[in-house]
Protein backbone atom coordinates (compact mmCIF):
# COMPACT_ATOMS: atom_id res chain seq x y z
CA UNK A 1 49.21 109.90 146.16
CA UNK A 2 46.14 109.15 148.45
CA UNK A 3 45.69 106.01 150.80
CA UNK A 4 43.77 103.95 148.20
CA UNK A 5 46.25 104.20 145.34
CA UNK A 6 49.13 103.42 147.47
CA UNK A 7 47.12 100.17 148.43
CA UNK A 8 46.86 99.57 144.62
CA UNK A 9 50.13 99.81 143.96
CA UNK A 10 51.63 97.33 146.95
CA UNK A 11 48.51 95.12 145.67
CA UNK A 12 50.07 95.26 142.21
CA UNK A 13 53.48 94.59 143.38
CA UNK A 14 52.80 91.41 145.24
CA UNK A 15 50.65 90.16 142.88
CA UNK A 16 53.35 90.87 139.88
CA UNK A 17 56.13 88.87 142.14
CA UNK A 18 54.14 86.35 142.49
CA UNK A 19 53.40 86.23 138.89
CA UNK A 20 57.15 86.00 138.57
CA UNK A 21 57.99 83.75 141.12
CA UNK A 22 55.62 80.95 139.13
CA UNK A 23 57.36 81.58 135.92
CA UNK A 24 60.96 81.05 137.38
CA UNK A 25 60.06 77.57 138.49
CA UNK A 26 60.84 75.95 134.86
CA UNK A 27 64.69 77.38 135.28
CA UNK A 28 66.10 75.87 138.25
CA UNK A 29 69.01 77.80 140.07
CA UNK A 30 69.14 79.89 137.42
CA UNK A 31 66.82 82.88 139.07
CA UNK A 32 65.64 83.60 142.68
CA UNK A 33 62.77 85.37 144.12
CA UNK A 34 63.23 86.34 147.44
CA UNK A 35 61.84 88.58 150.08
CA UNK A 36 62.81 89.67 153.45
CA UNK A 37 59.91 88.80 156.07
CA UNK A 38 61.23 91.78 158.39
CA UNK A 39 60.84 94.54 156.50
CA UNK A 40 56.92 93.52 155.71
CA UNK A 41 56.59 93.68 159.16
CA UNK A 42 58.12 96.64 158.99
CA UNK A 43 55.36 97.57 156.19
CA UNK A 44 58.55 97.91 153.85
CA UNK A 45 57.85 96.32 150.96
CA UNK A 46 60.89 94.50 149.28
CA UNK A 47 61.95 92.23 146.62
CA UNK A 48 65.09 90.68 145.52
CA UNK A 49 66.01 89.00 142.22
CA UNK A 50 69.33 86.90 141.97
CA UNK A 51 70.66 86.07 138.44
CA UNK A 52 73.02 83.34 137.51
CA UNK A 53 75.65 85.16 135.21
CA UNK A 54 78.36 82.14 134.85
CA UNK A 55 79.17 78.86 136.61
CA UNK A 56 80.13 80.51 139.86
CA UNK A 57 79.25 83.42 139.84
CA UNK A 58 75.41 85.40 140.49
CA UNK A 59 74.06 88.86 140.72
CA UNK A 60 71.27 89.78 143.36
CA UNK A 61 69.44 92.62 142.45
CA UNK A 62 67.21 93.89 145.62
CA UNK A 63 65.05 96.79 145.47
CA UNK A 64 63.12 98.20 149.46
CA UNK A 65 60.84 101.20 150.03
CA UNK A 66 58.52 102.58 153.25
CA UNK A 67 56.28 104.58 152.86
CA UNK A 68 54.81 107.59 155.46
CA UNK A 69 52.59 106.13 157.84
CA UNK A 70 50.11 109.21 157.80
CA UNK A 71 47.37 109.50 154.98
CA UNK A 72 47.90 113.06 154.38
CA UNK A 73 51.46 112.64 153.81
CA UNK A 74 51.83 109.58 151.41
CA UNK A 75 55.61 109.98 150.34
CA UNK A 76 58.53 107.72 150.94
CA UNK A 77 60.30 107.29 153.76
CA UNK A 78 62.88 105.35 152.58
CA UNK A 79 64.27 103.31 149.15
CA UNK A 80 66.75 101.38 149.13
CA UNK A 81 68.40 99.66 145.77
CA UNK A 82 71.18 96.85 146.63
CA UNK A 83 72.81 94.97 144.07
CA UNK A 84 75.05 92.23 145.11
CA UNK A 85 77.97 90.07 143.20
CA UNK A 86 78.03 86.83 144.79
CA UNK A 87 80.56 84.19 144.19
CA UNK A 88 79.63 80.43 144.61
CA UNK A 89 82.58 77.91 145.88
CA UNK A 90 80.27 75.26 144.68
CA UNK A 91 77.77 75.33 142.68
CA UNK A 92 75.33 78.61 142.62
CA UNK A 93 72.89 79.47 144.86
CA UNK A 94 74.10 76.41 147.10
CA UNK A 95 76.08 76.42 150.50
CA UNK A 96 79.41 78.86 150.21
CA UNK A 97 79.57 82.32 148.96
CA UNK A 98 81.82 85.24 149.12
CA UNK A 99 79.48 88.51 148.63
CA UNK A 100 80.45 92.27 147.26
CA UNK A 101 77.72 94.72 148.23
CA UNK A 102 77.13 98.13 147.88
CA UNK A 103 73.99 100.09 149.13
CA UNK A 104 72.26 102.77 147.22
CA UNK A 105 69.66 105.25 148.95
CA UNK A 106 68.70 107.43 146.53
């Protein structure tokens, strides 16, 4: 994968959440977009999607990868998948949670 196509594909990434971050806006607190400022400084690109499943209760689905630094050697450094059951107190996506995660590095 050269230098070019991996700009491509990070072009094509933010431009597809984006897409999907628009299209979420007619179903309030029903799905999330998020992203995690750090890791773009970090040049990791991320993106997390949380999912209202019932009254209480919501699944974030987050998805991270860095790639080498070097042209030469374009591969990743890193991926990282983390889903997430949260439960609400309240209402979702609101004030009080209690979290179950597990982290995946494939």
């Amino acid at each position: 994968m050269t230098a070019i196509s991996l700009h491509r594909n990070l072009g094509k990434l933010v431009l597809f959440s984006l897409l999907l971050s628009g299209s979420s806006a007619a179903m309030a607190q029903r799905i999330a977009l998020k992203t995690n400022a750090l890791y773009w400084a970090t040049l990791s690109p991320n993106i997390d999607g949380e999912f209202r499943l019932s009254r209480h209760i919501t699944l974030d689905l987050g998805v991270a990868g860095n790639f080498s630094t070097t042209i030469k050697d374009n591969t990743l450094k890193f991926q990282q998948v983390s889903p997430e059951v949260r439960y609400w107190f309240s209402r979702p996506m609101d004030v009080t949670l209690l979290p179950i995660t597990t982290l995946a590095n494939p």
